[in-house]
Protein backbone atom coordinates (compact mmCIF):
# COMPACT_ATOMS: atom_id res chain seq x y z
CA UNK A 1 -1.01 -12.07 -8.01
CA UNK A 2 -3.94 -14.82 -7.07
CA UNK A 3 -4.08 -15.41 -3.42
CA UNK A 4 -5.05 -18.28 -1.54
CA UNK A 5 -4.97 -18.78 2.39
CA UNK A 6 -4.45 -22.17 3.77
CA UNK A 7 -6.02 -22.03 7.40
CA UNK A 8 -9.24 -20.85 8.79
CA UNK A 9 -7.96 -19.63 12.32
CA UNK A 10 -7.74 -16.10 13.75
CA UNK A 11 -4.47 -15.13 11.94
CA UNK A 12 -4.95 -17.02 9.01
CA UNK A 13 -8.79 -14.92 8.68
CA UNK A 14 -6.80 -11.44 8.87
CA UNK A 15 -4.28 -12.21 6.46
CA UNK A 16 -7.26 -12.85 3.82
CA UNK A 17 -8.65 -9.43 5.21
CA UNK A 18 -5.62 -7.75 4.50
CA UNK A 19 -4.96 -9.37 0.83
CA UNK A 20 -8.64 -8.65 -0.02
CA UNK A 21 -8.00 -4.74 1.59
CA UNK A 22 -7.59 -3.64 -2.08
CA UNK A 23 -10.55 -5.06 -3.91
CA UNK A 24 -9.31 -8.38 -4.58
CA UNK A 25 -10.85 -11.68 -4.03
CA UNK A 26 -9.10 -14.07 -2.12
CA UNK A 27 -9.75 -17.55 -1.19
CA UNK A 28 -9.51 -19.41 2.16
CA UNK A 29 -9.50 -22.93 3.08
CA UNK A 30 -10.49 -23.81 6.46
CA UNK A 31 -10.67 -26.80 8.43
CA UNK A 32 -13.95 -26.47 9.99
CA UNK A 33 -17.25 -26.76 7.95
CA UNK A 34 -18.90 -23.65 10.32
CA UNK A 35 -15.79 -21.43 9.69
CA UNK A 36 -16.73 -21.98 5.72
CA UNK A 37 -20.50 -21.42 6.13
CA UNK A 38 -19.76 -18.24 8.09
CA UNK A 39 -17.46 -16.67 6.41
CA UNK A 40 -19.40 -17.37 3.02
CA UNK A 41 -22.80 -16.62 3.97
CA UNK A 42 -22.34 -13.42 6.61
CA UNK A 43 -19.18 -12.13 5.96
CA UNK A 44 -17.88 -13.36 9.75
CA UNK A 45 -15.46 -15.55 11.27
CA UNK A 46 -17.26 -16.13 14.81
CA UNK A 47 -15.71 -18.83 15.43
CA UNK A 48 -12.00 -17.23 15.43
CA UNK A 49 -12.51 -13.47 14.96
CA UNK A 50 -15.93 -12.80 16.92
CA UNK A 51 -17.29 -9.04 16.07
CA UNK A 52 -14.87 -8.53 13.19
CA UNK A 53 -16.58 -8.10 9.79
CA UNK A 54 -14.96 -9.13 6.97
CA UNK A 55 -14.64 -8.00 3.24
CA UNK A 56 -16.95 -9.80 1.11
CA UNK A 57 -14.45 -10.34 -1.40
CA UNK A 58 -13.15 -13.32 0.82
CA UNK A 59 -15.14 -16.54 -0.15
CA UNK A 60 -14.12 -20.08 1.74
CA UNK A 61 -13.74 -23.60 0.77
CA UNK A 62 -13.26 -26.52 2.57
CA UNK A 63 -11.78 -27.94 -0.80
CA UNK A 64 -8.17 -27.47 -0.79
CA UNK A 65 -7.87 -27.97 -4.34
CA UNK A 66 -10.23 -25.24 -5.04
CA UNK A 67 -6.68 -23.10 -4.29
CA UNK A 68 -5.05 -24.77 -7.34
CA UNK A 69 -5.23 -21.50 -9.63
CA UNK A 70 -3.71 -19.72 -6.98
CA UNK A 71 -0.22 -17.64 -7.95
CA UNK A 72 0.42 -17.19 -4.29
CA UNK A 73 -0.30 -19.39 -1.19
CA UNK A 74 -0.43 -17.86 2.36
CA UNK A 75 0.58 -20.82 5.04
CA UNK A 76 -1.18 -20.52 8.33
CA UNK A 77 -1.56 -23.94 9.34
CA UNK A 78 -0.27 -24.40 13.39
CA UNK A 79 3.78 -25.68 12.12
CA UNK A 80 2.93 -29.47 13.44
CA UNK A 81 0.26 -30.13 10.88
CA UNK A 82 2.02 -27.66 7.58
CA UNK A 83 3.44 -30.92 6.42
CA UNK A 84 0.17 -32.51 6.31
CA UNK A 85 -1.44 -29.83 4.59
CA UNK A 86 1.35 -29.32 2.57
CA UNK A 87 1.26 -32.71 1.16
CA UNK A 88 -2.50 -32.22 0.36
CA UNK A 89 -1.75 -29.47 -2.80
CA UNK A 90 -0.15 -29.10 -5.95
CA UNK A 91 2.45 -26.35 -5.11
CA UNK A 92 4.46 -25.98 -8.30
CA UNK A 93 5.14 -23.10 -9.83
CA UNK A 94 3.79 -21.25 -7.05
CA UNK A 95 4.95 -19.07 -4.08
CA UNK A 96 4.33 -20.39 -0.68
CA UNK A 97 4.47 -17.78 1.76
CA UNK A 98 4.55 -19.37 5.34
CA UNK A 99 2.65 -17.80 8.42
CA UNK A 100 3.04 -20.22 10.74
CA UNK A 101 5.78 -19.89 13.95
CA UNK A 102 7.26 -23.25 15.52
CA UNK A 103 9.54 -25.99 14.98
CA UNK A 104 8.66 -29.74 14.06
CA UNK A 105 8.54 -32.02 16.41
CA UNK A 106 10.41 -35.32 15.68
CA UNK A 107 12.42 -33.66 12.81
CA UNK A 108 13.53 -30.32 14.25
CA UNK A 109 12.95 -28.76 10.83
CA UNK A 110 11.78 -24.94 10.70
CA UNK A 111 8.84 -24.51 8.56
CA UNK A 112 10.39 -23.42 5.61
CA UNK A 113 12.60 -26.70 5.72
CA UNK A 114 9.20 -28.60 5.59
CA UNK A 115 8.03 -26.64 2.64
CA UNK A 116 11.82 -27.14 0.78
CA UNK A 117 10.88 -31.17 1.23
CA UNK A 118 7.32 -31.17 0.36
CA UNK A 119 7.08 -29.00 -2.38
CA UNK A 120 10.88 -28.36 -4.08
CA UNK A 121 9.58 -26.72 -6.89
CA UNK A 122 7.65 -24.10 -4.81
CA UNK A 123 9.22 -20.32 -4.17
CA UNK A 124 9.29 -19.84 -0.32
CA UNK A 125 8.55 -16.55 1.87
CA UNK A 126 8.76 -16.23 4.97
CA UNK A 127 5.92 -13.28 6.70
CA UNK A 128 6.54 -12.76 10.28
CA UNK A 129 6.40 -10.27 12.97
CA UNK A 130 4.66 -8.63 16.11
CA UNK A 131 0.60 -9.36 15.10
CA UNK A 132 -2.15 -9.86 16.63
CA UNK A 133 -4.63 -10.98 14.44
CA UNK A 134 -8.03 -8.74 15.81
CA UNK A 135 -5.34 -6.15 15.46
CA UNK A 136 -4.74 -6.54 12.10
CA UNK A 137 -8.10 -7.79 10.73
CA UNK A 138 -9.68 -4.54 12.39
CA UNK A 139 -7.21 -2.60 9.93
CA UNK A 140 -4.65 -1.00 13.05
CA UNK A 141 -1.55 -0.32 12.45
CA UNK A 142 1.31 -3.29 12.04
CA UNK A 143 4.51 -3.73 10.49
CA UNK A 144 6.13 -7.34 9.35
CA UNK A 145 9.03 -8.64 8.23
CA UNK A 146 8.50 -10.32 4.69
CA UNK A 147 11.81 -12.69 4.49
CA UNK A 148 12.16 -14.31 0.65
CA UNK A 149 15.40 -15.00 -0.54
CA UNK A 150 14.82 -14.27 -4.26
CA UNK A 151 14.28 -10.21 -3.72
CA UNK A 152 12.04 -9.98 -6.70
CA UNK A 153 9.68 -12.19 -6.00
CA UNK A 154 9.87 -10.46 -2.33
CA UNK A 155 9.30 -7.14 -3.85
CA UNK A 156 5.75 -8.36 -5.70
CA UNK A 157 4.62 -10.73 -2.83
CA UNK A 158 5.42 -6.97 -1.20
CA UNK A 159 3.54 -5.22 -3.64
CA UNK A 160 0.36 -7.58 -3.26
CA UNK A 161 -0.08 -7.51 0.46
CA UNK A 162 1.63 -4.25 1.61
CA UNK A 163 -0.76 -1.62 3.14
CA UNK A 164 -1.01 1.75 4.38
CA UNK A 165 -1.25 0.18 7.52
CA UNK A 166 0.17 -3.37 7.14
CA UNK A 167 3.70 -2.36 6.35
CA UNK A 168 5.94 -5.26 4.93
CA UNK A 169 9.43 -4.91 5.55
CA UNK A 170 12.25 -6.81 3.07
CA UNK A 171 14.75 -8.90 4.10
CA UNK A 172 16.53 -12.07 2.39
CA UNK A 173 17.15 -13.77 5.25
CA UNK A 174 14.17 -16.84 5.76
CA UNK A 175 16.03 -18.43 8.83
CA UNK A 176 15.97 -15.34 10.66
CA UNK A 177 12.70 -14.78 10.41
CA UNK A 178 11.42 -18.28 11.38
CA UNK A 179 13.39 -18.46 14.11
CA UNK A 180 12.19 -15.80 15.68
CA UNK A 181 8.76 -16.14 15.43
CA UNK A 182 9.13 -19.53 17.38
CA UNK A 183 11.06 -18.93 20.12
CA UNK A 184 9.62 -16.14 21.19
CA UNK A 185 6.46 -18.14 21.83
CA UNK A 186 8.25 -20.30 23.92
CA UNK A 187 9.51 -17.25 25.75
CA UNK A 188 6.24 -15.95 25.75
CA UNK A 189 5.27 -19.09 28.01
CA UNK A 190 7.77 -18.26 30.42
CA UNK A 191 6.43 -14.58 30.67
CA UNK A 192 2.87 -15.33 31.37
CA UNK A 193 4.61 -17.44 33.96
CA UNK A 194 6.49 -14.16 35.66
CA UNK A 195 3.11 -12.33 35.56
CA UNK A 196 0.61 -15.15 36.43
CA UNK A 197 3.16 -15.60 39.59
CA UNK A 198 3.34 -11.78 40.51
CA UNK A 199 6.42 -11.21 39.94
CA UNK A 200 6.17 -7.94 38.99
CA UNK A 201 7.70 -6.06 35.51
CA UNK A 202 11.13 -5.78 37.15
CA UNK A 203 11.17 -9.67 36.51
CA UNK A 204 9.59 -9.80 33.02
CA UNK A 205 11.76 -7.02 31.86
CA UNK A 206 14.94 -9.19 32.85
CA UNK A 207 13.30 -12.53 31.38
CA UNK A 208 12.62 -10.52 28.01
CA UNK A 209 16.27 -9.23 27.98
CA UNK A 210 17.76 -12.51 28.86
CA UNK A 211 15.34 -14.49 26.82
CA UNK A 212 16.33 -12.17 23.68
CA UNK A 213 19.86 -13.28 24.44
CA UNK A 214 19.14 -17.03 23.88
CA UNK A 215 17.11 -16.49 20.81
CA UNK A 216 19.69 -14.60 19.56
CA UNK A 217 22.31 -17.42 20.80
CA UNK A 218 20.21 -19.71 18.93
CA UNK A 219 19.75 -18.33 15.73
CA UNK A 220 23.04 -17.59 15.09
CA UNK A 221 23.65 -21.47 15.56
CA UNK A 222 21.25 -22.08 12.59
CA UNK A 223 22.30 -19.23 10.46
CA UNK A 224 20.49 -16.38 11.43
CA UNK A 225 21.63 -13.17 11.31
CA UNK A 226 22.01 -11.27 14.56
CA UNK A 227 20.33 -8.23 12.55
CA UNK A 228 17.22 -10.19 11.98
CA UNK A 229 16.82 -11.38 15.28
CA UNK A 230 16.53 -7.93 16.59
CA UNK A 231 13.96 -6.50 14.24
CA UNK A 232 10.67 -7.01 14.06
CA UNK A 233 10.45 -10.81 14.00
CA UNK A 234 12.51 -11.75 16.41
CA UNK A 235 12.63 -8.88 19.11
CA UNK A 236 9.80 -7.21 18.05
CA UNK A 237 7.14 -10.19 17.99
CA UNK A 238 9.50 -10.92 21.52
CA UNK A 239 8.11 -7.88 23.00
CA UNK A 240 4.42 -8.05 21.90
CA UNK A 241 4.15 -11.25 22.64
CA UNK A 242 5.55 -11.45 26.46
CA UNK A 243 3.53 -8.41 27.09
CA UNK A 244 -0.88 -9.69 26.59
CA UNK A 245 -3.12 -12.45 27.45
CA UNK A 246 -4.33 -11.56 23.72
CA UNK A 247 -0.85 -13.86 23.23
CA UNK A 248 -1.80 -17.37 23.30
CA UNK A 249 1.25 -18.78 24.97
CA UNK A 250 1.60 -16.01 27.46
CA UNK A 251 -1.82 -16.91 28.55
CA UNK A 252 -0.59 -20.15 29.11
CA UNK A 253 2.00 -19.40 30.77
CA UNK A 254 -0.02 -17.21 33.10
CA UNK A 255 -2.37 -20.12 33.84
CA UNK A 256 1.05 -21.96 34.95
CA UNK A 257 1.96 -19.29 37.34
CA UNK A 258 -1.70 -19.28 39.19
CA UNK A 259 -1.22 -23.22 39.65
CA UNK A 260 -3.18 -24.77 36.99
CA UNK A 261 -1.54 -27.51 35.08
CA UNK A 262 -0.32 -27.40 31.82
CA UNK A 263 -2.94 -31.02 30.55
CA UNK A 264 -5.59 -29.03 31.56
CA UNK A 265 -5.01 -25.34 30.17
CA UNK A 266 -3.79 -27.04 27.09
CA UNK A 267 -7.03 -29.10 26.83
CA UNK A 268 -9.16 -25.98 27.56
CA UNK A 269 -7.98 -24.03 24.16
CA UNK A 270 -9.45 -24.07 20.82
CA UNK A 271 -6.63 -22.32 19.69
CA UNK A 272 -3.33 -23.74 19.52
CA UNK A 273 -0.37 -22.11 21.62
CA UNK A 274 2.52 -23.32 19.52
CA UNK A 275 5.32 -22.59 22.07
CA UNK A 276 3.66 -26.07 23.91
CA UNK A 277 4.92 -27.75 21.32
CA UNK A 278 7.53 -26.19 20.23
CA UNK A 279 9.46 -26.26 23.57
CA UNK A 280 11.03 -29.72 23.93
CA UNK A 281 11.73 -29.75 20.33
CA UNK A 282 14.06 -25.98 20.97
CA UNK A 283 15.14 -27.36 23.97
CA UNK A 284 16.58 -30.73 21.81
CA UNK A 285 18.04 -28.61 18.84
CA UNK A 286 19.64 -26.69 21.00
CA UNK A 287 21.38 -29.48 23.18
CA UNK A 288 22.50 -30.86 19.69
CA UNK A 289 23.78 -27.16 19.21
CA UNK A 290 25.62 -26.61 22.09
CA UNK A 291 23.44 -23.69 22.83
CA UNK A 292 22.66 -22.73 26.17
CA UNK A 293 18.73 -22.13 26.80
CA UNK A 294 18.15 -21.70 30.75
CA UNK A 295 14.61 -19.76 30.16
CA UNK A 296 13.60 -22.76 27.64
CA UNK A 297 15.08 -25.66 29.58
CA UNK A 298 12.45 -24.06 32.74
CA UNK A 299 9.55 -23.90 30.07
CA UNK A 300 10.32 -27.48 29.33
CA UNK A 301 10.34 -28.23 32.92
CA UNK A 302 6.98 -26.80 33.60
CA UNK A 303 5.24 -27.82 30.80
CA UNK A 304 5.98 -31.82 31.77
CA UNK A 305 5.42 -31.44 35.81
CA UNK A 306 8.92 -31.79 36.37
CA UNK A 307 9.26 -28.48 38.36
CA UNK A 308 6.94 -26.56 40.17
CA UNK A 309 6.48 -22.77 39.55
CA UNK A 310 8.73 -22.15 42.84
CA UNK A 311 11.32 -24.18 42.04
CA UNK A 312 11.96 -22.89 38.65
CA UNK A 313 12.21 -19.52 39.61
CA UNK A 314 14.27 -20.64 42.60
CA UNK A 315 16.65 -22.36 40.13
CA UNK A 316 16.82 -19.47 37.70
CA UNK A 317 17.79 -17.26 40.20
CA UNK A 318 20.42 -18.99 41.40
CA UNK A 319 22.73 -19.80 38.24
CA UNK A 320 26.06 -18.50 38.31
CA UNK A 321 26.70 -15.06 38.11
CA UNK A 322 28.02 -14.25 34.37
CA UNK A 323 29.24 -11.25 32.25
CA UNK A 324 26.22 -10.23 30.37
CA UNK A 325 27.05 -10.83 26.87
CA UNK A 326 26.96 -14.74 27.50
């Protein structure tokens, strides 16, 4: 299986390390015109991945038709621009294997519900779960959830990418997985939050808990199974990514608990933190869900200047007291 990577970034750069692990060549597309010199003529992403050498048998394009004999196609676009990007290849016939974590603003769609309406004749996968990409480019140990709902094809997308220590665990549920892998960056916000504030790990042990509980709330609305949600792409990724400024969004969320405003943190990052955008567009699907999001609804609230840091917390704190399982 012939693998291309759509995306350039920091996760998108490991991914090609780890399909390239076992000899093979692989071939990226990136955005930026320094990414592809790099990466082509030392062997380094500095841009993304600074100090992380890479395999020479990744080579880079800025040509995204140059991944047209590709058998397999690794997604890592940010979610808001996949449907762009999508709509820039000939995916037929091919397996799209999607990488990136959010939800579409305007349309609410997860990302595999973009690649269903761009590309109908493409086989989707779903590859999720608690990474962070120096992590995994430097070859430590990690463990995913690979979610494809034909199992063969699962089994050699398996096959192609699974390491000794990049494990790939099977599972036919896509919705799950997706799921998962965005809202926890929104929770993620509202962790960096807790710890940017002081707040201490009492708090950000409770906010994990109860922010679990609304994923899992939420997923089940869309057809996720509760199973997924608390394996390794939904509480799993949870966990690792409420836990590290190496998380983008929890960064971002800690800059919003030390008083800096969301414009300008937002404006500061090369990197995207997806749970920015991903926020009011949970926040809406849920309303239309009847799904109750308290920890998302304060993200939102945050995130637009409509509540300070105090006053969330205040207002948090102060919701009705409730048996546990709601």
């Amino acid at each position: 299986m012939k693998i291309g990577v759509i995306g350039g970034g920091a996760w998108g750069t490991a991914l090609a390390q780890v399909a390239a692990a076992g000899g093979e060549d692989v071939l990226l597309w990136a955005l930026e015109p320094d990414v592809v010199g790099s990466i082509n003529g030392s062997h380094t992403n500095p841009l993304y991945l600074p100090d992380v050498p890479l395999s020479p048998g990744i080579r880079a394009t800025g040509l995204l038709a140059d991944l047209s004999d590709s058998d397999a196609l690794l997604v890592v676009s940010p979610a808001q621009h996949v449907r762009a990007v999508l709509g820039g290849i000939d995916a037929d016939g091919r397996a799209l294997i999607l990488c990136a974590k959010g939800i579409e603003s305007g349309t609410q769609k997860l990302v595999s519900e973009i690649a269903e309406e761009m590309c109908p004749e493409a086989s989707i996968a779903v590859l999720s779960g608690p990474t962070f990409a120096a992590e995994v480019a430097k070859g430590l140990p990690t463990a995913v959830t690979l979610a494809c709902a034909d199992a063969a094809l699962g089994e050699r997308i398996a096959a192609r990418l699974a390491r000794p220590r990049f494990r790939t665990y099977g599972s036919a549920d896509v919705i799950g997985a997706e799921i998962g892998g965005a809202v926890k960056n929104v929770l993620a916000i509202a962790c960096g939050v807790v710890d940017g504030r002081g707040l201490g790990f009492n708090a950000r042990s409770a906010l994990i808990a109860r922010g679990f509980a609304e994923m899992t709330r939420f997923g089940v609305a869309r057809g996720a199974r509760p199973e997924t949600l608390a394996g390794l792409s939904g509480l799993g990724d949870l966990v690792l990514t409420c836990s590290s400024t190496q998380s983008r969004n929890f960064s971002l969320g800690k800059g919003l608990g030390e008083g800096r405003s969301a414009g300008d943190l937002l404006a500061d990052r090369r990197t995207v933190a997806e749970g920015a955008f991903t926020a009011p567009v949970l926040q809406q699907a849920a309303r239309a869900a009847g799904v109750e999001m308290p920890v998302v609804d304060a993200v939102c609230a945050l995130l637009t200047g409509a509540m300070t840091v105090d006053a969330v917390v205040e207002d948090l704190l102060s919701r009705p007291l409730r048996p546990e399982a709601h």
